[in-house]
N, C-alpha and C. Protein backbone atom coordinates (compact mmCIF):
# COMPACT_ATOMS: atom_id res chain seq x y z
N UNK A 1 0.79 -1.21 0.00
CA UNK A 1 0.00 0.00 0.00
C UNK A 1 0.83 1.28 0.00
N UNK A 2 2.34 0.98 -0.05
CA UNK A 2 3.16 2.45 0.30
C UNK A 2 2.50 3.33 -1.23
N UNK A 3 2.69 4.68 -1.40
CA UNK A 3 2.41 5.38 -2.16
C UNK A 3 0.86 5.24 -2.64
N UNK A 4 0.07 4.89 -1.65
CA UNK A 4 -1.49 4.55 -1.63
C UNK A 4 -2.04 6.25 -2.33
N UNK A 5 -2.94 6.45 -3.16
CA UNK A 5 -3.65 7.90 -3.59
C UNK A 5 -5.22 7.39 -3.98
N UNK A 6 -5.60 8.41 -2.43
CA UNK A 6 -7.51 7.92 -2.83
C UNK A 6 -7.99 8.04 -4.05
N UNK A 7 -7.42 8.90 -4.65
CA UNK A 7 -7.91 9.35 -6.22
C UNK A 7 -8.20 10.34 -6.30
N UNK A 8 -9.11 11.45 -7.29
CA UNK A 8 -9.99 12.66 -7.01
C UNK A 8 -11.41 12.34 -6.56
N UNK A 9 -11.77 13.42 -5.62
CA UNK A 9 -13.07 13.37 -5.40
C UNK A 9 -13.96 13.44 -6.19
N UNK A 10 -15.05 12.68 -6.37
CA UNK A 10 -16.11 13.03 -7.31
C UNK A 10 -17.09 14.47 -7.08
N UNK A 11 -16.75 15.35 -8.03
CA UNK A 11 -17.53 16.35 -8.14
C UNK A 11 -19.07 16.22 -8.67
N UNK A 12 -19.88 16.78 -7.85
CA UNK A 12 -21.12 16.96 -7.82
C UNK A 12 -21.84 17.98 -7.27
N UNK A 13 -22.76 17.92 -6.80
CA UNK A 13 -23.98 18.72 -6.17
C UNK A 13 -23.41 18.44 -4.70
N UNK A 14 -23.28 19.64 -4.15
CA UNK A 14 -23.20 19.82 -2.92
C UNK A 14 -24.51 20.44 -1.82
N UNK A 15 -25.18 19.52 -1.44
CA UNK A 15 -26.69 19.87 -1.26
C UNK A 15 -27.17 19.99 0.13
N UNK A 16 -26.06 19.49 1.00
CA UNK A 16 -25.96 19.48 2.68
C UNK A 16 -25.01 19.59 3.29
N UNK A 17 -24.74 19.55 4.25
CA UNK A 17 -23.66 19.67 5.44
C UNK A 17 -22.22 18.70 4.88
N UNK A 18 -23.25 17.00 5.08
CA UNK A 18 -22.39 16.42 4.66
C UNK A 18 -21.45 16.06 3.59
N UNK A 19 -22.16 16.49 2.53
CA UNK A 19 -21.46 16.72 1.38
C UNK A 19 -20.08 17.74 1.67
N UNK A 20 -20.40 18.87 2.16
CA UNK A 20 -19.43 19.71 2.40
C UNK A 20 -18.39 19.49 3.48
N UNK A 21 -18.80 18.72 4.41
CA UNK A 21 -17.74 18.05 5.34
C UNK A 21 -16.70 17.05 4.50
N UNK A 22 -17.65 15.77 3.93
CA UNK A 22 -16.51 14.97 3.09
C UNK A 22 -15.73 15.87 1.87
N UNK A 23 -15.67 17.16 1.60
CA UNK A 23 -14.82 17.28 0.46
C UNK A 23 -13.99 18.55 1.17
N UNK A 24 -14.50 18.67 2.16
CA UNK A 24 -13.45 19.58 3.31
C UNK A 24 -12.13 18.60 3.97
N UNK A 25 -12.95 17.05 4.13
CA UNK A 25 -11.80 16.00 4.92
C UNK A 25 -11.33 15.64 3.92
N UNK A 26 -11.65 15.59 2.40
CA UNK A 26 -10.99 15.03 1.72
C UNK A 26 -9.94 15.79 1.06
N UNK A 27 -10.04 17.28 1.11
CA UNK A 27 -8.66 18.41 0.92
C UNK A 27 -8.23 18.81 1.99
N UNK A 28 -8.55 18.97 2.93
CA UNK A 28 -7.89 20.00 4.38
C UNK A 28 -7.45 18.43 5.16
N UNK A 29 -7.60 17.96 5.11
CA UNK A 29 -7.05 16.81 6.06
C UNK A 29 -6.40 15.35 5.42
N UNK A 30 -5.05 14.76 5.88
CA UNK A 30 -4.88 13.32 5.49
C UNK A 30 -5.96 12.72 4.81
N UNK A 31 -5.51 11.73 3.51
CA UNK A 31 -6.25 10.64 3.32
C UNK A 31 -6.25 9.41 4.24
N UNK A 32 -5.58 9.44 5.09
CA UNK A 32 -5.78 8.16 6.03
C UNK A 32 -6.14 8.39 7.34
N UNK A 33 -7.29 8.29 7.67
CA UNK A 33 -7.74 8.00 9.33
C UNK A 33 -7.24 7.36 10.38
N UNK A 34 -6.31 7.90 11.17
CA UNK A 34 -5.82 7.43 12.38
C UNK A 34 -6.46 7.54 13.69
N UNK A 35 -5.94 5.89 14.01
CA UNK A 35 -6.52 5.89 15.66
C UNK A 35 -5.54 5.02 16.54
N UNK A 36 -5.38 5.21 17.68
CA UNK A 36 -4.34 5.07 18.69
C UNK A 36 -5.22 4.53 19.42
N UNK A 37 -5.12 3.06 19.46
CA UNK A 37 -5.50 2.28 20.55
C UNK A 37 -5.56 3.10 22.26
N UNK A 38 -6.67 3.19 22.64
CA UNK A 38 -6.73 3.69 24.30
C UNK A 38 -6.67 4.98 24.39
N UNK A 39 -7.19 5.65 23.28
CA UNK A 39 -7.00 7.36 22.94
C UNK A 39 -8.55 7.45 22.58
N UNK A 40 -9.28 8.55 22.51
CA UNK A 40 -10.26 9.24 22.08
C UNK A 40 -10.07 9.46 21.05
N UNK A 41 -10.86 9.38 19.93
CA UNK A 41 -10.62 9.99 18.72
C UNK A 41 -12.15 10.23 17.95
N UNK A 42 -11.52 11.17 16.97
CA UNK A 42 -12.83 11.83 16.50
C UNK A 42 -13.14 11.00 15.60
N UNK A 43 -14.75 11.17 15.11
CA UNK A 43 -15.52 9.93 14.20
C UNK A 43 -14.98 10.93 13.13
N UNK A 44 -15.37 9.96 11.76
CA UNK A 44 -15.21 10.86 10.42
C UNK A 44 -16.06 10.08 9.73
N UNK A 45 -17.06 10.87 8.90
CA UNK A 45 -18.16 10.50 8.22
C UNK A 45 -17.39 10.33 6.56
N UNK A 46 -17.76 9.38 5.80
CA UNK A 46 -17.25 8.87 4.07
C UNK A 46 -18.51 8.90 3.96
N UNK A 47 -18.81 10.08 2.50
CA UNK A 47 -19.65 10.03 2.25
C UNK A 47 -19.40 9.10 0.50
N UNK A 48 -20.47 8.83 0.12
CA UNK A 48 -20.27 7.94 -1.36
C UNK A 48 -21.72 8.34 -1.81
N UNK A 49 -21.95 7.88 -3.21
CA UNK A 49 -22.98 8.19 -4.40
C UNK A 49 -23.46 6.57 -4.27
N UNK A 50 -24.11 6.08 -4.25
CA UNK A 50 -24.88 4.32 -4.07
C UNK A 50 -24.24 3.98 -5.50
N UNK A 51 -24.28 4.30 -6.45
CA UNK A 51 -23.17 3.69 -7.68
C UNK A 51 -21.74 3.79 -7.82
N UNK A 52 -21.12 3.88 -6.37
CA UNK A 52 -19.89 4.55 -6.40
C UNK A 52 -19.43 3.29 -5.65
N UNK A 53 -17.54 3.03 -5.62
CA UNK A 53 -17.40 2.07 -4.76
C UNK A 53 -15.39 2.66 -4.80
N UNK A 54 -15.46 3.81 -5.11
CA UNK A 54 -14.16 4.64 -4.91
C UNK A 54 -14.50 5.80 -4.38
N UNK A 55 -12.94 6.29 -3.49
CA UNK A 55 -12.24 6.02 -3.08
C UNK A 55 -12.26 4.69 -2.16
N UNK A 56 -11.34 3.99 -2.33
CA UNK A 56 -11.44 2.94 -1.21
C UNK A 56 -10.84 3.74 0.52
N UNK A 57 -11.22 3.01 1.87
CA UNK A 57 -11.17 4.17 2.98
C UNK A 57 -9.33 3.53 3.25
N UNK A 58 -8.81 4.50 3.52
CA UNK A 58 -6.98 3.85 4.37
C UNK A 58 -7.50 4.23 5.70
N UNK A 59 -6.86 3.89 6.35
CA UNK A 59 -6.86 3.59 7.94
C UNK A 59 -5.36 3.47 8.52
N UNK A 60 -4.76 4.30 9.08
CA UNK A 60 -3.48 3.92 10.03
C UNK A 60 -4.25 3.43 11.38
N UNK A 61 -3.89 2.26 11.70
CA UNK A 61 -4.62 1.41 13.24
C UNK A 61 -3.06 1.86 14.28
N UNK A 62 -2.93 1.85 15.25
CA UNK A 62 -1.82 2.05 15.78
C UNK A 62 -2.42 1.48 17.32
N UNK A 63 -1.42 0.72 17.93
CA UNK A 63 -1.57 0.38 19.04
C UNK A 63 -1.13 1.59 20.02
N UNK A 64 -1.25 1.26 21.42
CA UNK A 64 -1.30 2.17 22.43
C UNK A 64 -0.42 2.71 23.01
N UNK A 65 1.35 1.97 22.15
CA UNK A 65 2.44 2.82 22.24
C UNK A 65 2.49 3.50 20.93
N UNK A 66 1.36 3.79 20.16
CA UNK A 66 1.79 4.30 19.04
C UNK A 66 2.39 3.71 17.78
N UNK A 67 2.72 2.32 17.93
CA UNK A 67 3.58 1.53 16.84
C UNK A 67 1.98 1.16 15.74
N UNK A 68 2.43 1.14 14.63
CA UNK A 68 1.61 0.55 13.34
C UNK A 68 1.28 -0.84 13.71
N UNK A 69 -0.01 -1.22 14.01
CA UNK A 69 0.04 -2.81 14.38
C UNK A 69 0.01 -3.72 12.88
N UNK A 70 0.49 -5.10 13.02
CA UNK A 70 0.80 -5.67 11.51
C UNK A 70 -0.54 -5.86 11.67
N UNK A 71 -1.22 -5.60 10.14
CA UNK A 71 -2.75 -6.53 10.04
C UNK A 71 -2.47 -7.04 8.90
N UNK A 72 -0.99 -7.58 8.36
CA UNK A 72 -1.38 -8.53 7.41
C UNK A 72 -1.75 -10.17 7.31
N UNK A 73 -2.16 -10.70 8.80
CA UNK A 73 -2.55 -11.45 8.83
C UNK A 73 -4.17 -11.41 9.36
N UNK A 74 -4.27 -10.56 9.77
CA UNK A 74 -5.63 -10.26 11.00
C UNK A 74 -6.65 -10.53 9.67
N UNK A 75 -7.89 -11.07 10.43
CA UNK A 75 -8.94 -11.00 9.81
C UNK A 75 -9.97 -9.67 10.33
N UNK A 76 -11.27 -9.32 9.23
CA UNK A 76 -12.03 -8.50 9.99
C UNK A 76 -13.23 -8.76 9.82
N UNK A 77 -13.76 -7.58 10.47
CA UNK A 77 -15.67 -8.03 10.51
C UNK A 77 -16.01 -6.36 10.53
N UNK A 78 -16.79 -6.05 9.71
CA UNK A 78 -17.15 -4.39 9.75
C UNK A 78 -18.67 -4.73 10.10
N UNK A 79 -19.58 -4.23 11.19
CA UNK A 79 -21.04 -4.29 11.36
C UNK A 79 -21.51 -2.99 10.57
N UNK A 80 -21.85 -2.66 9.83
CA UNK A 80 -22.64 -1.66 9.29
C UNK A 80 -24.07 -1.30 9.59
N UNK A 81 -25.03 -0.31 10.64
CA UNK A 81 -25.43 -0.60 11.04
C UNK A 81 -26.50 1.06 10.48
N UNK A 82 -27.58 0.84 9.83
CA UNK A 82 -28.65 2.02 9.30
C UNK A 82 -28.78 2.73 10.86
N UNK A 83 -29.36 3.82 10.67
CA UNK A 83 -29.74 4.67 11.97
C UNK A 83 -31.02 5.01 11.36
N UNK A 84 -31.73 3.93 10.69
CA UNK A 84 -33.56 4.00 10.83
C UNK A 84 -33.29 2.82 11.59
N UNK A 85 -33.20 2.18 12.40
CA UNK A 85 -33.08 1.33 12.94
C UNK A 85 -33.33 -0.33 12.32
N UNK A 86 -33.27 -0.16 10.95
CA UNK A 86 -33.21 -1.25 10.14
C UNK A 86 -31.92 -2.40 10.36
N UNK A 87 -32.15 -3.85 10.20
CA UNK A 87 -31.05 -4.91 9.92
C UNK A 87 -30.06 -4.24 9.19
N UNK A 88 -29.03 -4.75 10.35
CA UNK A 88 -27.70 -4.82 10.02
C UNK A 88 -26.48 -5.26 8.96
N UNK A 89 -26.26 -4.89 8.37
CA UNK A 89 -25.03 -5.91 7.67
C UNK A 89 -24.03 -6.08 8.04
N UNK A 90 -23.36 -7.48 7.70
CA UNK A 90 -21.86 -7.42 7.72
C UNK A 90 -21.09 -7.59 6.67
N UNK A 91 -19.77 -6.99 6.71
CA UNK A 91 -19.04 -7.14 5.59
C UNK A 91 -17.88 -7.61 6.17
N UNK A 92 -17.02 -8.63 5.54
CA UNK A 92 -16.55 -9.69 5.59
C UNK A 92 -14.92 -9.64 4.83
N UNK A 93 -15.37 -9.51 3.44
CA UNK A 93 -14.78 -8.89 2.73
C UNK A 93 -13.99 -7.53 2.16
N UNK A 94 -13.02 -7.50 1.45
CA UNK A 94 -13.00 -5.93 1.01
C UNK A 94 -11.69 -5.51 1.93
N UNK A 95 -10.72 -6.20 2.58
CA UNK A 95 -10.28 -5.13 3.87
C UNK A 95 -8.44 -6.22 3.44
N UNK A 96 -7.65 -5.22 2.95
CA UNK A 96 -6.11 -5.11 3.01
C UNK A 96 -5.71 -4.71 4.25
N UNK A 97 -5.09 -5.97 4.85
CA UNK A 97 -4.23 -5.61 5.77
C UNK A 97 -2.74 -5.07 5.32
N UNK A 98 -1.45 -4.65 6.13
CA UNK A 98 0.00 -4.19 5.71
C UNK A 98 0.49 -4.02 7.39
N UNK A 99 1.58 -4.08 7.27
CA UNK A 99 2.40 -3.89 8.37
C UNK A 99 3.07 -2.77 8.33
N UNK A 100 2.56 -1.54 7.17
CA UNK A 100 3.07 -0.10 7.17
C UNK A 100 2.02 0.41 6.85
N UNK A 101 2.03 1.94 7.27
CA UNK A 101 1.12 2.94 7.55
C UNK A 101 0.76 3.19 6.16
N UNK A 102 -0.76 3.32 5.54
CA UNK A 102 -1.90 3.12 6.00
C UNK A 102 -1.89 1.36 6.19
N UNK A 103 -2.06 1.16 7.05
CA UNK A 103 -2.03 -0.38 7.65
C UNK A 103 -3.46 -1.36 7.15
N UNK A 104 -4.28 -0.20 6.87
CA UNK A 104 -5.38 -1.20 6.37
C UNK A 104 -6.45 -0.23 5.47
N UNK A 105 -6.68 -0.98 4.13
CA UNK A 105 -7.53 -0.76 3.22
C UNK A 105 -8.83 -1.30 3.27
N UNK A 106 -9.74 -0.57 2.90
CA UNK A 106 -11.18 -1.26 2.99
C UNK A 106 -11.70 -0.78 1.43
N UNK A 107 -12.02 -1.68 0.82
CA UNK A 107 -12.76 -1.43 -0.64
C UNK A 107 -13.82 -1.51 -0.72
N UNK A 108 -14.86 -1.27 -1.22
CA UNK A 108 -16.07 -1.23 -1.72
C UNK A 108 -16.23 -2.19 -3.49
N UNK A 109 -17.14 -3.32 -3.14
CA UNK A 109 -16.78 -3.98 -4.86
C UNK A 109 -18.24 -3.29 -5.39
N UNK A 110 -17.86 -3.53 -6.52
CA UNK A 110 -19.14 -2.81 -8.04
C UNK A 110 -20.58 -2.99 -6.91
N UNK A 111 -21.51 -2.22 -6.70
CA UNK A 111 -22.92 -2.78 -6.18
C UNK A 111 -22.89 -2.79 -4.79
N UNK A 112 -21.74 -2.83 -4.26
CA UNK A 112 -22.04 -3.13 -2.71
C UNK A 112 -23.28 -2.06 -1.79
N UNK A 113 -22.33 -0.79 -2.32
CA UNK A 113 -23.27 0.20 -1.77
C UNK A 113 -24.54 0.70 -1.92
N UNK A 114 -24.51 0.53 -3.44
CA UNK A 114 -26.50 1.07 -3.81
C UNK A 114 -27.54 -0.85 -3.19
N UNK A 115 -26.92 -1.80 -2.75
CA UNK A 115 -27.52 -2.83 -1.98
C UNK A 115 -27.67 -2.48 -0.15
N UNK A 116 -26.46 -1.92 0.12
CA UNK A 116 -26.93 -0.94 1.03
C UNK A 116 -27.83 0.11 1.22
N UNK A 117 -28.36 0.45 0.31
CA UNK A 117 -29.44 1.63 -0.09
C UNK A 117 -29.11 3.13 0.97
N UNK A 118 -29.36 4.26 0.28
CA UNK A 118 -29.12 5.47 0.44
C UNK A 118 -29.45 5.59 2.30
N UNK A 119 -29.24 6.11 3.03
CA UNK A 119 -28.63 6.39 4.19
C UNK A 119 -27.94 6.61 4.84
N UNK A 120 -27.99 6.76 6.36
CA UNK A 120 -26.79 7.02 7.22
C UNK A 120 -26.42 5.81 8.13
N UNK A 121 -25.19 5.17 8.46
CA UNK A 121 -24.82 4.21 8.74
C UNK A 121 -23.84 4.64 9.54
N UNK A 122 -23.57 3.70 10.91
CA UNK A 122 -22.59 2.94 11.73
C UNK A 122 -21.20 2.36 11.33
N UNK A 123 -20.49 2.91 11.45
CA UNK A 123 -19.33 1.71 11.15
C UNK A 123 -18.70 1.26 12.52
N UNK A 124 -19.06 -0.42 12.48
CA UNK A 124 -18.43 -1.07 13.42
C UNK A 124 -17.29 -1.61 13.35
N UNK A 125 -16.29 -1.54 13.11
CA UNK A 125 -15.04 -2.42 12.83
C UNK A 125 -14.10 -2.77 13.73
N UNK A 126 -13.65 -4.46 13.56
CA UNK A 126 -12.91 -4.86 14.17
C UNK A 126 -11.95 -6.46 14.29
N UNK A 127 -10.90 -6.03 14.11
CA UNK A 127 -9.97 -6.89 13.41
C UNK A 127 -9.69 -7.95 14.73
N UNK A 128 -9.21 -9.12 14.21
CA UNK A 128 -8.48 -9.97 14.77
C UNK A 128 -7.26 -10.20 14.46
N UNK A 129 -6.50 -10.33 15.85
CA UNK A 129 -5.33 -10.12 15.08
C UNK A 129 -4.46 -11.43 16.38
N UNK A 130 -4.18 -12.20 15.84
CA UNK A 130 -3.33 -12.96 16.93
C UNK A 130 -4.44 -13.53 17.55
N UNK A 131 -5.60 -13.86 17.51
CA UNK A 131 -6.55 -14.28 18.56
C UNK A 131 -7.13 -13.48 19.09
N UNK A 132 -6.56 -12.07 18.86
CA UNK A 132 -7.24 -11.01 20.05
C UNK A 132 -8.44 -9.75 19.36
N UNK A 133 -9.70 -9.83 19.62
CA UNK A 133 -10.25 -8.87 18.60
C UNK A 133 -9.89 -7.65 19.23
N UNK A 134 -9.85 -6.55 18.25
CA UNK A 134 -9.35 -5.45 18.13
C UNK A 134 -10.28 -4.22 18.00
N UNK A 135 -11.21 -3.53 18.80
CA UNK A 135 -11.90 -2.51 17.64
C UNK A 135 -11.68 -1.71 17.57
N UNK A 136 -11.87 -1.03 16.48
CA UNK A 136 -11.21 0.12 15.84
C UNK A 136 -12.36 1.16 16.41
N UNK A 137 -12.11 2.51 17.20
CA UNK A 137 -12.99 3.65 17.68
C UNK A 137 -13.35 2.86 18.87
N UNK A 138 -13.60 2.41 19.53
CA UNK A 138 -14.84 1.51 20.12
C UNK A 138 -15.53 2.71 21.08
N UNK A 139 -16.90 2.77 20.71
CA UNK A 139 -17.47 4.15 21.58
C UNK A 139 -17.80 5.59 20.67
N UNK A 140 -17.28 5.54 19.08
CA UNK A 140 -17.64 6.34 18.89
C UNK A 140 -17.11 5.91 17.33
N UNK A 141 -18.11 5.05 16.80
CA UNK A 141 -17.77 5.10 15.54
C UNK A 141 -18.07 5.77 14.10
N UNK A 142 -17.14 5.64 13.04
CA UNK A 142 -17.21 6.33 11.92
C UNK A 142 -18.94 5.98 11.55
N UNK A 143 -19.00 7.10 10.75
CA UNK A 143 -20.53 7.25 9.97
C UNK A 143 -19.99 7.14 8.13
N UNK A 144 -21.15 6.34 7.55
CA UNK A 144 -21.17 6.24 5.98
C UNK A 144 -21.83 6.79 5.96
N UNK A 145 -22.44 7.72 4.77
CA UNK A 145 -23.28 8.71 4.46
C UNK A 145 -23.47 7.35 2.70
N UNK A 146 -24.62 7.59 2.20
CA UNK A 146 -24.96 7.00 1.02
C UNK A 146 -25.95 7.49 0.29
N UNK A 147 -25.30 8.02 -0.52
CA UNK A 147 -26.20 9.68 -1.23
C UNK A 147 -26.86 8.56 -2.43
N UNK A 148 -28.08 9.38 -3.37
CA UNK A 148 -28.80 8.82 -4.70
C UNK A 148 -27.83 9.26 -5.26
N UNK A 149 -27.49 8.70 -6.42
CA UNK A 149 -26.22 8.89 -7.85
C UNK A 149 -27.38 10.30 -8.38
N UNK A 150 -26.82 11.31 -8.60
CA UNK A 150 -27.32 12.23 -9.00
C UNK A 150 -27.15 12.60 -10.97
């Protein structure tokens, strides 16, 4: 993943908040979301178009001295979870581990997301790694936003 590039943002209609937050995090701030095991950290909302399945998300995971933890063996489990209080999904798939920073990739394949249908979502994630599950935020997790393809 060294020399990882989300790509360009897809330009569109900017019609709410969130729209304008994801293309504020996606120029004013890193492409990769870091979190430090046993630290507070702030959520960050990815917003996407339901026919969209790029940028894929990077993630630096870092344990609680700060070191890059290896996830190229770890498995994961992402709960994705609507806030109409609708069934859950899981995703299973989709997720590059590396033992260098961004340490872990999560992809989106052709369809995933417009099967998710347009909403606001939970991200639960959390790796195994050695036997030991891992979660990533725990207490305050990332939000998907899932806009209509305009």
């Amino acid at each position: 993943m060294p020399g990882y590039d989300s790509g360009s943002y897809d330009a569109g209609v900017y019609d709410d908040n969130a729209d304008v937050v994801a293309l504020l995090n996606r120029y004013a701030e890193p492409t990769t979301n870091l979190y430090r095991e046993g630290r507070r950290s702030v959520s960050r909302t990815y917003v996407y178009h339901a026919t969209s399945e790029l940028p894929a998300i990077a993630l630096e995971w870092l344990d609680s001295a700060g070191e890059v933890i290896d996830l190229t063996a770890a498995t994961f489990r992402m709960t994705i979870n609507p806030l109409d209080g609708s069934d859950a999904t899981v995703k299973t798939a989709g997720f590059m581990g590396d033992d260098a920073s961004p340490n872990l990739l999560i992809t989106w394949d052709t369809g995933e997301l417009a099967t998710l249908g347009v909403g606001t979502y939970t991200l639960h994630l959390e790796a195994i790694v050695g036997g030991e599950a891992r979660p990533w935020k725990p207490g305050n997790p990332d939000r998907l936003v899932i806009k209509e393809t305009v």
